[in-house]
PDB file of N, CA and C in Angstrom:
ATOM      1  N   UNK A   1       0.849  -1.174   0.000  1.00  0.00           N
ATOM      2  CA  UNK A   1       0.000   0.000   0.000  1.00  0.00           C
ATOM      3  C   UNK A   1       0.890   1.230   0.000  1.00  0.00           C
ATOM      4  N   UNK A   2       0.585   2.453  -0.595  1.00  0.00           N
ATOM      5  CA  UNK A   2       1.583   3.461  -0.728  1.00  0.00           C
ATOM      6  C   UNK A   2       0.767   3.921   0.508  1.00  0.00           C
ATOM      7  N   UNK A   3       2.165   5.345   0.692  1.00  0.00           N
ATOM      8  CA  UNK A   3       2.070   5.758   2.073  1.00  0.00           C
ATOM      9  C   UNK A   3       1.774   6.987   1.346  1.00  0.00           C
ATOM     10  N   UNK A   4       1.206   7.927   2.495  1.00  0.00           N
ATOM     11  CA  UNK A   4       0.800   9.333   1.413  1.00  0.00           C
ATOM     12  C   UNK A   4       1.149  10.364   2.705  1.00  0.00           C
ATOM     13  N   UNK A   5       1.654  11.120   2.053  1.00  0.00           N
ATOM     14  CA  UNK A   5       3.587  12.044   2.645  1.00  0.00           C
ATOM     15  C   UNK A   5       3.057  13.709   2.402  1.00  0.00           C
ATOM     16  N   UNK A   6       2.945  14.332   3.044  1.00  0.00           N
ATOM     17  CA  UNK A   6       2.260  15.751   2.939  1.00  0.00           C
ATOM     18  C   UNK A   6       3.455  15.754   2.725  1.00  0.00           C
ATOM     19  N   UNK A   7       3.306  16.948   1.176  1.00  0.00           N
ATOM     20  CA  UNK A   7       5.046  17.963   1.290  1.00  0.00           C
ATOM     21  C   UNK A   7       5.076  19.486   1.484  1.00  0.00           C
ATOM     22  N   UNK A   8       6.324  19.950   1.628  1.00  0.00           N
ATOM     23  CA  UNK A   8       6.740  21.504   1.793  1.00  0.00           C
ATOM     24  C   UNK A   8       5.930  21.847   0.778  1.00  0.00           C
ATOM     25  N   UNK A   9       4.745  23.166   1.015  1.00  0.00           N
ATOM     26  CA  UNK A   9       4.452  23.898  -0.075  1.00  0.00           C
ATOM     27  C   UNK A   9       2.729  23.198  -0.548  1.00  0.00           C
ATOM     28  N   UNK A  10       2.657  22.229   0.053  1.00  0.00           N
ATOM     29  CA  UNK A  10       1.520  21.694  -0.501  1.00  0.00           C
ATOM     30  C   UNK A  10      -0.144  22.032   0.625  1.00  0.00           C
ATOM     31  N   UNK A  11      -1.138  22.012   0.944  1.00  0.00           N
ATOM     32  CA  UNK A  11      -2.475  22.195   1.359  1.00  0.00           C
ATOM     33  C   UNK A  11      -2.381  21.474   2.160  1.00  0.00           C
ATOM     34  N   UNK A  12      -1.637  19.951   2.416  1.00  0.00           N
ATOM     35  CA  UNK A  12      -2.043  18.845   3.480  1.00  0.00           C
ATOM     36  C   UNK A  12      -2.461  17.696   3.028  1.00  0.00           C
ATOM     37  N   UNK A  13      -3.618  18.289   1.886  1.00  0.00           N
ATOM     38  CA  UNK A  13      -4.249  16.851   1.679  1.00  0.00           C
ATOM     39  C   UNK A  13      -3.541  15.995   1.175  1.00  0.00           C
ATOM     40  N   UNK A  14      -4.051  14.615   1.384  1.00  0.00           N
ATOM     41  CA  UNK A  14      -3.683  13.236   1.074  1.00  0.00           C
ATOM     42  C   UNK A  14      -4.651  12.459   0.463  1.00  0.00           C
ATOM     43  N   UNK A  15      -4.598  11.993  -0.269  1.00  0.00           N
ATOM     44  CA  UNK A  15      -5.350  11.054  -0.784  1.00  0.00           C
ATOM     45  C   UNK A  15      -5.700   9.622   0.306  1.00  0.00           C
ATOM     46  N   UNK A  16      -6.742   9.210   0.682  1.00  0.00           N
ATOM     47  CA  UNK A  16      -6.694   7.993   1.749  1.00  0.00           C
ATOM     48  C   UNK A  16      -5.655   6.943   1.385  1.00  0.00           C
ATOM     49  N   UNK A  17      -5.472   5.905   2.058  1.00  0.00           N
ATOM     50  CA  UNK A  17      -4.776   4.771   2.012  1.00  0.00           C
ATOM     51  C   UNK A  17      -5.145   3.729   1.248  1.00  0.00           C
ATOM     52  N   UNK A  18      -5.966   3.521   0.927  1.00  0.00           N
ATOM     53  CA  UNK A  18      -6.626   2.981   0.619  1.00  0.00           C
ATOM     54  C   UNK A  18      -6.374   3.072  -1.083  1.00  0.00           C
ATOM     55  N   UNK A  19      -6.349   4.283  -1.531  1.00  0.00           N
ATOM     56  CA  UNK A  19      -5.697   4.405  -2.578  1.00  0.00           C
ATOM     57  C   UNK A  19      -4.504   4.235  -3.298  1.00  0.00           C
ATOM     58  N   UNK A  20      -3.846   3.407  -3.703  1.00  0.00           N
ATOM     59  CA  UNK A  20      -2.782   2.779  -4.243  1.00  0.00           C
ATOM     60  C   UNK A  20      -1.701   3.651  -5.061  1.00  0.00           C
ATOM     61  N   UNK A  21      -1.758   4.844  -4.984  1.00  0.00           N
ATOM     62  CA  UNK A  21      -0.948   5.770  -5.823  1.00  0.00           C
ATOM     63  C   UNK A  21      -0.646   6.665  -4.805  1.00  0.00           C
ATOM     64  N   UNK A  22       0.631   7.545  -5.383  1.00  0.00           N
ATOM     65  CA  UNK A  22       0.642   8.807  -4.850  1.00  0.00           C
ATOM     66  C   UNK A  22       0.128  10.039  -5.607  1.00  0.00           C
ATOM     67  N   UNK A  23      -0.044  11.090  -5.624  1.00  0.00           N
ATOM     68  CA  UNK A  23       0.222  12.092  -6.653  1.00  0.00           C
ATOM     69  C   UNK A  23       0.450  13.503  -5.708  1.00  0.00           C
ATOM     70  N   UNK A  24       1.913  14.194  -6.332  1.00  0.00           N
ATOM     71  CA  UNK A  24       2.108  15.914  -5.717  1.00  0.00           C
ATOM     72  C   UNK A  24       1.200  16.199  -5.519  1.00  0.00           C
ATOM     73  N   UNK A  25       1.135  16.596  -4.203  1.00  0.00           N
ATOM     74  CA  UNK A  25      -0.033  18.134  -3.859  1.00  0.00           C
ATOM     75  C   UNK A  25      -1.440  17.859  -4.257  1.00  0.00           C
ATOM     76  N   UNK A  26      -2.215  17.174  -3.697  1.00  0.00           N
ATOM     77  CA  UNK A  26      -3.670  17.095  -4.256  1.00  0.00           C
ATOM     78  C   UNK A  26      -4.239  18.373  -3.403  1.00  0.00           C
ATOM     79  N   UNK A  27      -5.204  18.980  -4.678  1.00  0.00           N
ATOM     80  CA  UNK A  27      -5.860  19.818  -3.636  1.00  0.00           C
ATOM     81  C   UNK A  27      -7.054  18.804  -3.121  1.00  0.00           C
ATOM     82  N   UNK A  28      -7.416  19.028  -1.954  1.00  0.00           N
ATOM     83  CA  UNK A  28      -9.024  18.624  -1.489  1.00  0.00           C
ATOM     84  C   UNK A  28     -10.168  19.204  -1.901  1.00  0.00           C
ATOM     85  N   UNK A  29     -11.116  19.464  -2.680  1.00  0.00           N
ATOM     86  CA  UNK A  29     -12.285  19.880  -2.900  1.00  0.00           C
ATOM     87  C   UNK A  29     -13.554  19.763  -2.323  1.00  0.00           C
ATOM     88  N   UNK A  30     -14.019  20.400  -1.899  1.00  0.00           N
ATOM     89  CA  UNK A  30     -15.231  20.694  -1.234  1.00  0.00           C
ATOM     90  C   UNK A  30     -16.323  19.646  -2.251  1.00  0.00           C
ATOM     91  N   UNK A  31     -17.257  19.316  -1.606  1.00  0.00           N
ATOM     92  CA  UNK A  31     -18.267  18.362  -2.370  1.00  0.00           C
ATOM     93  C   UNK A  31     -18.699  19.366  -3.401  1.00  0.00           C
ATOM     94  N   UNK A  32     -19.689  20.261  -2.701  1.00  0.00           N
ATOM     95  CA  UNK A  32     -19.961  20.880  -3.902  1.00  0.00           C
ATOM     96  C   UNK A  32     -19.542  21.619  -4.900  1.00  0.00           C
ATOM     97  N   UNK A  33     -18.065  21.689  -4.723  1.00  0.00           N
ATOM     98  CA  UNK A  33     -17.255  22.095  -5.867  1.00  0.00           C
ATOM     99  C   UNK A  33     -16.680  20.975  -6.931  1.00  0.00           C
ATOM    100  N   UNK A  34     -16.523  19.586  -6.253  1.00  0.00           N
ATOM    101  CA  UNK A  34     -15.900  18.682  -6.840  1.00  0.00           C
ATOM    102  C   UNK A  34     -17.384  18.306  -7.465  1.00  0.00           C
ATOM    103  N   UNK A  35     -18.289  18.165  -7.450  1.00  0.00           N
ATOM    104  CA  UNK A  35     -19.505  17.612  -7.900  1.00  0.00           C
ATOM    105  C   UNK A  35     -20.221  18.520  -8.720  1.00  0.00           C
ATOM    106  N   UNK A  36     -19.608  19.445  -9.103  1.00  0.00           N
ATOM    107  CA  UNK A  36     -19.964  20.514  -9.840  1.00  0.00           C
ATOM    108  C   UNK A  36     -18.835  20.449 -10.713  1.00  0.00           C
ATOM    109  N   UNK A  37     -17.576  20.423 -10.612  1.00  0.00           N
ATOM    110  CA  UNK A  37     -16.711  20.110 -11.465  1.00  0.00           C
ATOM    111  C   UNK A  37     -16.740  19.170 -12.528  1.00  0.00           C
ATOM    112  N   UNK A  38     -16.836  17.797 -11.835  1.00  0.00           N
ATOM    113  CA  UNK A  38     -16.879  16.764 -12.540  1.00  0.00           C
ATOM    114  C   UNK A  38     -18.597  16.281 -12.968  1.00  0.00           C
ATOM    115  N   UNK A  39     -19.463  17.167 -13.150  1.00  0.00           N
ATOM    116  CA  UNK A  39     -20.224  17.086 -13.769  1.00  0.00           C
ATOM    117  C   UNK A  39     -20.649  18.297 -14.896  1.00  0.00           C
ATOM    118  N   UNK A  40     -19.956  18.893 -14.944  1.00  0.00           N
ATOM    119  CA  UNK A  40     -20.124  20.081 -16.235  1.00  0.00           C
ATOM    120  C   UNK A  40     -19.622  19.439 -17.390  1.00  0.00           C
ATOM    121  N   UNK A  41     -20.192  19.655 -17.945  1.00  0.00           N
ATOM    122  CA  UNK A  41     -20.011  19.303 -19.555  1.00  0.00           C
ATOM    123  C   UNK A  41     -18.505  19.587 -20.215  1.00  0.00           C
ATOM    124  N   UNK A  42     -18.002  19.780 -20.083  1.00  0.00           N
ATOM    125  CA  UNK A  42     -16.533  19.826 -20.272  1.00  0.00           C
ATOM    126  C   UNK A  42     -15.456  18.747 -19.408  1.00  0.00           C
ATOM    127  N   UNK A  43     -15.912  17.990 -18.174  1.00  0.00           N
ATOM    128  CA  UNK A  43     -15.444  17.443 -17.518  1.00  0.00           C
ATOM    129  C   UNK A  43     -15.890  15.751 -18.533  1.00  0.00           C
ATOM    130  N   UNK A  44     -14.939  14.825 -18.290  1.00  0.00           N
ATOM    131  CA  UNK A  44     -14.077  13.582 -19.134  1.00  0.00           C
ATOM    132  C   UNK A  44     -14.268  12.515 -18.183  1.00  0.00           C
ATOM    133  N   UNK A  45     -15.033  11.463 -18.264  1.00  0.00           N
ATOM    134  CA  UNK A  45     -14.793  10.110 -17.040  1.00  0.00           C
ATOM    135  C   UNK A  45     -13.176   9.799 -17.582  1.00  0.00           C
ATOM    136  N   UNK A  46     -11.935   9.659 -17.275  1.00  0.00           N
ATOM    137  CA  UNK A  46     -11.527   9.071 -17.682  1.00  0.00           C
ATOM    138  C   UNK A  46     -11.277   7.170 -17.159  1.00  0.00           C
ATOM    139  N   UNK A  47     -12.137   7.261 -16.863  1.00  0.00           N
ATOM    140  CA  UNK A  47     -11.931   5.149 -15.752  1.00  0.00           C
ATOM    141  C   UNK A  47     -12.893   5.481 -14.267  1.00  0.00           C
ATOM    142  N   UNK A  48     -13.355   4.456 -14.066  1.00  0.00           N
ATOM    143  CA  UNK A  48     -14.045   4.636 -12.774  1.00  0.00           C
ATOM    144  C   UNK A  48     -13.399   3.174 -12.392  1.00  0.00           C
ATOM    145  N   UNK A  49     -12.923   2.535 -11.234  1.00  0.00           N
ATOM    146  CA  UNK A  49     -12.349   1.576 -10.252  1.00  0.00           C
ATOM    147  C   UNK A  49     -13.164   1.401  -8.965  1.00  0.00           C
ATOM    148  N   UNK A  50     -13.491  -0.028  -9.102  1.00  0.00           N
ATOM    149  CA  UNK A  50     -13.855  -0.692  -7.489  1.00  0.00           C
ATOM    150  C   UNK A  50     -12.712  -1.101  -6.746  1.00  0.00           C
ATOM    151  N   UNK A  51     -12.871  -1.296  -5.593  1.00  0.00           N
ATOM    152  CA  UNK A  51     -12.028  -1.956  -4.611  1.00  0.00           C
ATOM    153  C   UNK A  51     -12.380  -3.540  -4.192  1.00  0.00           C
ATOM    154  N   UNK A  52     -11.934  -4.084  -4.494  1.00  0.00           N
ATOM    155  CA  UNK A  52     -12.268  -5.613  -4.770  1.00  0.00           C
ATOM    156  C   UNK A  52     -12.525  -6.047  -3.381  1.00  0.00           C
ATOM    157  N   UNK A  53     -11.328  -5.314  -1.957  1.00  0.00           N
ATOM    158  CA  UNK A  53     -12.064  -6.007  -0.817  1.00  0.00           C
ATOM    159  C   UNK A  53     -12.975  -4.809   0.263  1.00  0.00           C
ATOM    160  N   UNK A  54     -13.399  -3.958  -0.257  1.00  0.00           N
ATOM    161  CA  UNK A  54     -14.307  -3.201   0.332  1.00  0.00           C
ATOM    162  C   UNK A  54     -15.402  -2.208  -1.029  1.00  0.00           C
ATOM    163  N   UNK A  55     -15.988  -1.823  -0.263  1.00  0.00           N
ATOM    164  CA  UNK A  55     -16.913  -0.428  -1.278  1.00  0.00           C
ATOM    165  C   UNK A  55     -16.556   0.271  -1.833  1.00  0.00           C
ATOM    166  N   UNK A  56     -15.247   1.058  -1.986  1.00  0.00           N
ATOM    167  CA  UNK A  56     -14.231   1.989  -1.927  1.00  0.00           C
ATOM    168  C   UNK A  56     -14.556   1.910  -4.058  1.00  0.00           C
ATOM    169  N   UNK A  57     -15.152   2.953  -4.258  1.00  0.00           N
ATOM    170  CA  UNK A  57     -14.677   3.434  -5.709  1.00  0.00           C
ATOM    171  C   UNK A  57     -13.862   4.646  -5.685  1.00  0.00           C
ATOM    172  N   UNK A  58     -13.217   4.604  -7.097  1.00  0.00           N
ATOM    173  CA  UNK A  58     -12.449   6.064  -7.663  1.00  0.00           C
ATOM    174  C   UNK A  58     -13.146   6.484  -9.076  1.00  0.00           C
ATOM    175  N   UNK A  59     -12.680   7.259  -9.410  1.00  0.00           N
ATOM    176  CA  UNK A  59     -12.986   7.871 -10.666  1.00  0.00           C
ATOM    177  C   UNK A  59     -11.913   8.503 -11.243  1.00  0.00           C
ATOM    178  N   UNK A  60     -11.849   8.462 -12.273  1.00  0.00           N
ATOM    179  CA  UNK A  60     -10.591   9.945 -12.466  1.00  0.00           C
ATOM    180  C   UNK A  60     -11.641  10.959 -13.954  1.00  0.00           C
ATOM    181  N   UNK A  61     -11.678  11.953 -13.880  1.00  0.00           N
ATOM    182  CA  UNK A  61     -11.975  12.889 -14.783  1.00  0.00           C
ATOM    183  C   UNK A  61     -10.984  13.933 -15.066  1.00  0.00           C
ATOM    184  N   UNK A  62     -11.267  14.078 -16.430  1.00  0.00           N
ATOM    185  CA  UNK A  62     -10.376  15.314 -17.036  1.00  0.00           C
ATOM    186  C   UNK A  62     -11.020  16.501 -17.139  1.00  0.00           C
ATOM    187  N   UNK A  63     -10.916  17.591 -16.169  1.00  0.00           N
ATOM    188  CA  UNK A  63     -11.301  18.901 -16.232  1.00  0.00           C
ATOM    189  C   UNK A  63     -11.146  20.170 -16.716  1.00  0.00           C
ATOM    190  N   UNK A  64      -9.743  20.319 -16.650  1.00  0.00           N
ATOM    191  CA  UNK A  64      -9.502  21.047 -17.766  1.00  0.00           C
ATOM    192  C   UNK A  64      -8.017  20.812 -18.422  1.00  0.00           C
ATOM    193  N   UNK A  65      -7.410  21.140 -19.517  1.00  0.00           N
ATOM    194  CA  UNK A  65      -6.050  21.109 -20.289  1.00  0.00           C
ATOM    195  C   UNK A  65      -5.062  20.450 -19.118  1.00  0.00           C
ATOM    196  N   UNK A  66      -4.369  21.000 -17.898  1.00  0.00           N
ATOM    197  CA  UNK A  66      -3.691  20.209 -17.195  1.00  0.00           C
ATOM    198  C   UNK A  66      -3.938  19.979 -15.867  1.00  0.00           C
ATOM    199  N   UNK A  67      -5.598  19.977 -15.928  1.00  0.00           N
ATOM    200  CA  UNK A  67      -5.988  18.734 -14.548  1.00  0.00           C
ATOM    201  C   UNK A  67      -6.761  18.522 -14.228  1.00  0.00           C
ATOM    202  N   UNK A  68      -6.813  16.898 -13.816  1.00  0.00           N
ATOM    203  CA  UNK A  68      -7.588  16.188 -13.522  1.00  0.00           C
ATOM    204  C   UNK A  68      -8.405  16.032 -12.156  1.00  0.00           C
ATOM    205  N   UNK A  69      -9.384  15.535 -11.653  1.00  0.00           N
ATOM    206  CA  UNK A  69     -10.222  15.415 -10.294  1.00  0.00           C
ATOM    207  C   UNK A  69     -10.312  13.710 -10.302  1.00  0.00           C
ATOM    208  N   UNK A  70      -9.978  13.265  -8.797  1.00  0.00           N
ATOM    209  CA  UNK A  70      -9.860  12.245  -8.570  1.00  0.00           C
ATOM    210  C   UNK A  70     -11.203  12.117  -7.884  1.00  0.00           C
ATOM    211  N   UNK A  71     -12.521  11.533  -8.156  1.00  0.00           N
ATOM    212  CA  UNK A  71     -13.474  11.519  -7.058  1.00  0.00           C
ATOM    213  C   UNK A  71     -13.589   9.626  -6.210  1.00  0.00           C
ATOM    214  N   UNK A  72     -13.539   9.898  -5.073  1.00  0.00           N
ATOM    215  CA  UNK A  72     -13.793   8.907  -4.534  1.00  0.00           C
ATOM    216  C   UNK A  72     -14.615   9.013  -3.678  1.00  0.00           C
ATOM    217  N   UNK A  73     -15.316   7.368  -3.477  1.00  0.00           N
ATOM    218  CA  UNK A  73     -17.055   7.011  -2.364  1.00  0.00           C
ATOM    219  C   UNK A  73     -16.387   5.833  -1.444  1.00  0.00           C
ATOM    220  N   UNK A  74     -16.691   6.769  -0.805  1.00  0.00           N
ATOM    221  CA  UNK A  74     -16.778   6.062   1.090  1.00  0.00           C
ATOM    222  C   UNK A  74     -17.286   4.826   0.447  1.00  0.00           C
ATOM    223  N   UNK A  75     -16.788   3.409   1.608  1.00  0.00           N
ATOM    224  CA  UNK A  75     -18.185   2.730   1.844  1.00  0.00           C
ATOM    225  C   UNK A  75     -19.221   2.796   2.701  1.00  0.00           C
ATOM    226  N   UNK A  76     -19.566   4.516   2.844  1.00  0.00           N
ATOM    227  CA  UNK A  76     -20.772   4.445   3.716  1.00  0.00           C
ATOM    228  C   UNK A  76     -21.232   5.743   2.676  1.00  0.00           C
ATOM    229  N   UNK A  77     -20.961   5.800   0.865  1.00  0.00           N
ATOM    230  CA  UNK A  77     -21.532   6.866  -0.042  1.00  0.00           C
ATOM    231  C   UNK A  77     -20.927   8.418   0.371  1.00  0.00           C
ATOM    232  N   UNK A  78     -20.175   8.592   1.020  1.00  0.00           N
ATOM    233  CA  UNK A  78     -19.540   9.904   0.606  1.00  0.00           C
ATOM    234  C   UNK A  78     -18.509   9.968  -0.088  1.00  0.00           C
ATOM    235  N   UNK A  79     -18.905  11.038  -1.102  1.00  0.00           N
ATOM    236  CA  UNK A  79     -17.848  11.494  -2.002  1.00  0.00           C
ATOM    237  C   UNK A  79     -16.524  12.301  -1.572  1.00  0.00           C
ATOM    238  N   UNK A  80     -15.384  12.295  -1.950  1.00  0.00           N
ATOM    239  CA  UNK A  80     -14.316  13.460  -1.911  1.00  0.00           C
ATOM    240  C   UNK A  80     -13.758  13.333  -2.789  1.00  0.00           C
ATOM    241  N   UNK A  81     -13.674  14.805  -3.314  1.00  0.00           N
ATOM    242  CA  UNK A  81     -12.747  15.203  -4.309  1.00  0.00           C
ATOM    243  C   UNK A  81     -11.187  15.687  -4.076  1.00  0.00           C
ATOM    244  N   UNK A  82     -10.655  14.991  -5.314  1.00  0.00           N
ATOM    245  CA  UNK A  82      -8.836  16.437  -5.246  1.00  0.00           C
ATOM    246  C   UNK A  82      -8.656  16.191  -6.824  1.00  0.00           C
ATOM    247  N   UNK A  83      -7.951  17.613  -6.341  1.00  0.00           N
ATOM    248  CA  UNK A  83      -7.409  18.243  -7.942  1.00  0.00           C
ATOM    249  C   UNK A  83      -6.257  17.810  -8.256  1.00  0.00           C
ATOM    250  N   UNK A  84      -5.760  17.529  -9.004  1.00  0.00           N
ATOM    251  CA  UNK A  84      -4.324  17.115  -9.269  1.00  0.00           C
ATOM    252  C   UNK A  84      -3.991  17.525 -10.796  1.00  0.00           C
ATOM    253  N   UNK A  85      -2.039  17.811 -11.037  1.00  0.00           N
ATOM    254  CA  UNK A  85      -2.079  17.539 -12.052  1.00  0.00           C
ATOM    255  C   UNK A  85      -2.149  16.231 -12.913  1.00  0.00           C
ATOM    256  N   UNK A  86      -2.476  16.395 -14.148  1.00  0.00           N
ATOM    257  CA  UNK A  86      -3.071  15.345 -14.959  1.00  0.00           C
ATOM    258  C   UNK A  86      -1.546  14.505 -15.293  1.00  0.00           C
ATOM    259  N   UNK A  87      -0.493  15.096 -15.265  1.00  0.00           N
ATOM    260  CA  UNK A  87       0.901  14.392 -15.418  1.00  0.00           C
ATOM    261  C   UNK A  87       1.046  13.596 -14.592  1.00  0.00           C
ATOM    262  N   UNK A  88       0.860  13.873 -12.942  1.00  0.00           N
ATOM    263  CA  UNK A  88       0.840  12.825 -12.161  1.00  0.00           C
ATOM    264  C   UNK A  88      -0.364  11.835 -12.125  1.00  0.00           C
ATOM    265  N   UNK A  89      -1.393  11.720 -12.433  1.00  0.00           N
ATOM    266  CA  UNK A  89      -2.415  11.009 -12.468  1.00  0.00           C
ATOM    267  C   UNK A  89      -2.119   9.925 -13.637  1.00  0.00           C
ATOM    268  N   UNK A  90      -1.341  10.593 -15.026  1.00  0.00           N
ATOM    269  CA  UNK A  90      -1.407  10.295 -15.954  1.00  0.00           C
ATOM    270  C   UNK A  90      -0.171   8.795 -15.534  1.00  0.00           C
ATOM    271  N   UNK A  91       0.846   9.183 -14.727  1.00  0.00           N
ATOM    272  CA  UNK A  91       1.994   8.303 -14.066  1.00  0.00           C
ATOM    273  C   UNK A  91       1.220   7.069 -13.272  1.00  0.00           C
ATOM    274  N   UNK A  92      -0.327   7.546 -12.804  1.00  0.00           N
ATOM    275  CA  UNK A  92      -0.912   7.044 -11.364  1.00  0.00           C
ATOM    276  C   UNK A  92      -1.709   5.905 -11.974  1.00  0.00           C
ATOM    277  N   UNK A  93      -2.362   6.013 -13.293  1.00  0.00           N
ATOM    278  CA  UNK A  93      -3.295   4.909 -13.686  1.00  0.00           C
ATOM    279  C   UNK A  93      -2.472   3.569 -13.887  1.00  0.00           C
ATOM    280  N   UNK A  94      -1.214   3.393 -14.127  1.00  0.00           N
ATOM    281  CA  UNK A  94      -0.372   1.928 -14.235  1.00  0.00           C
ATOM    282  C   UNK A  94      -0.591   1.476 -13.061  1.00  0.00           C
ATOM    283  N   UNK A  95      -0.374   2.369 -12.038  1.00  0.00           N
ATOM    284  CA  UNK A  95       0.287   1.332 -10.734  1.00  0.00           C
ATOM    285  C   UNK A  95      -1.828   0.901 -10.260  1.00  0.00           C
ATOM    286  N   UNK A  96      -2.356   1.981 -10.525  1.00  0.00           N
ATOM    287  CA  UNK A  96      -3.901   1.275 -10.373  1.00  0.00           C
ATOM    288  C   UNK A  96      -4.380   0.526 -11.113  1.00  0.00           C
ATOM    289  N   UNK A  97      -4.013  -0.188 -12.388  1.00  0.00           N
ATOM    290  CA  UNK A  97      -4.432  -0.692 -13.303  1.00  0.00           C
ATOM    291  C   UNK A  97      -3.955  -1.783 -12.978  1.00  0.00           C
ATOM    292  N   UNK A  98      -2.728  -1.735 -12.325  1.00  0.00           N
ATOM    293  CA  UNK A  98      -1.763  -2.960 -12.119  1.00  0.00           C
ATOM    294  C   UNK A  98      -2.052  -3.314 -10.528  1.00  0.00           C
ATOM    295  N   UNK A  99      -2.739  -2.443  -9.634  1.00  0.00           N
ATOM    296  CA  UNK A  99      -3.142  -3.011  -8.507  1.00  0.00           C
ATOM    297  C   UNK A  99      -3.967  -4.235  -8.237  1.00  0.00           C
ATOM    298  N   UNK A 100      -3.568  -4.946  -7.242  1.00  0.00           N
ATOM    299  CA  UNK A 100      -4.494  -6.432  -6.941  1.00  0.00           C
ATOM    300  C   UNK A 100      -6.065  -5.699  -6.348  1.00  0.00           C
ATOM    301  N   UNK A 101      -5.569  -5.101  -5.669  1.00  0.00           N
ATOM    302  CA  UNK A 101      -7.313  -4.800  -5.076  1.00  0.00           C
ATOM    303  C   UNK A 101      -8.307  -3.965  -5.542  1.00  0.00           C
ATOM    304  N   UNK A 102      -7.705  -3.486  -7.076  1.00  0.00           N
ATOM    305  CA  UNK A 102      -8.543  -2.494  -7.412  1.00  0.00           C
ATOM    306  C   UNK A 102      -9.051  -3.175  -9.230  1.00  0.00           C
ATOM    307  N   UNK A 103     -10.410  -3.057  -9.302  1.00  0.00           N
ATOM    308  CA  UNK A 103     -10.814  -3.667 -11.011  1.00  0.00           C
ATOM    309  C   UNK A 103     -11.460  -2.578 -11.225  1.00  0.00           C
ATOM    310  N   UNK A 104     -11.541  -1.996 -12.727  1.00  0.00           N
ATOM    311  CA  UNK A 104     -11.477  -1.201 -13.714  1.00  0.00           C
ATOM    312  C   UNK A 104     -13.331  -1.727 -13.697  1.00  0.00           C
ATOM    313  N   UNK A 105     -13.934  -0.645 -13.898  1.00  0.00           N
ATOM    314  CA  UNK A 105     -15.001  -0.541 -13.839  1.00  0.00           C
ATOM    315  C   UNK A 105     -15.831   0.401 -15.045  1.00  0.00           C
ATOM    316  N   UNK A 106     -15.658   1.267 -15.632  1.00  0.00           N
ATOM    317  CA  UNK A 106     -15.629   1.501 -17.063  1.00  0.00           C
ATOM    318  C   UNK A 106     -14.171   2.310 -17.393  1.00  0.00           C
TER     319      UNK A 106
END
């Protein structure tokens, strides 16, 4: 499981544990900003992922030219969003594609 490492310069957030990647600096997004994001018409599913031993989905969408929103659901249905760049995400889909606990869902 990757470990997720606040750095110099960055907001704090982390992506949960649960999530198998790292990526620089995620911002955290407020629900109703991330759910407003990734539902405007300009926003891209790029893959949605289950977690094979719990509830735990991801999503990744393309929002704008260089970045992407990672949305993920609780297994008790809450959403959270982060912003990231799309370079690191773009690095992040192998090691999730290639993860044991996670299957590709569209």
């Amino acid at each position: 499981m990757a470990t997720h490492v606040s750095r110099e310069g960055c907001d704090g957030a982390t992506l949960p544990a649960v999530v198998p990647f790292e990526v620089d600096c995620p911002s955290r997004l407020s629900w109703e900003l991330g759910s407003r994001v990734v539902g405007d018409d300009d926003a891209t599913l790029r893959g949605e992922w289950e977690h094979t031993g719990s509830s735990w989905t991801l999503a990744l969408y393309r929002v704008t030219t260089h970045t992407d929103v990672v949305r993920l659901r609780t297994p008790v249905g809450r959403e959270r969003f982060y912003g990231a760049a799309r370079m690191d995400l773009d690095a992040a889909v192998p090691t999730l594609a290639d993860a044991p606990t996670w299957r590709r869902r569209a």
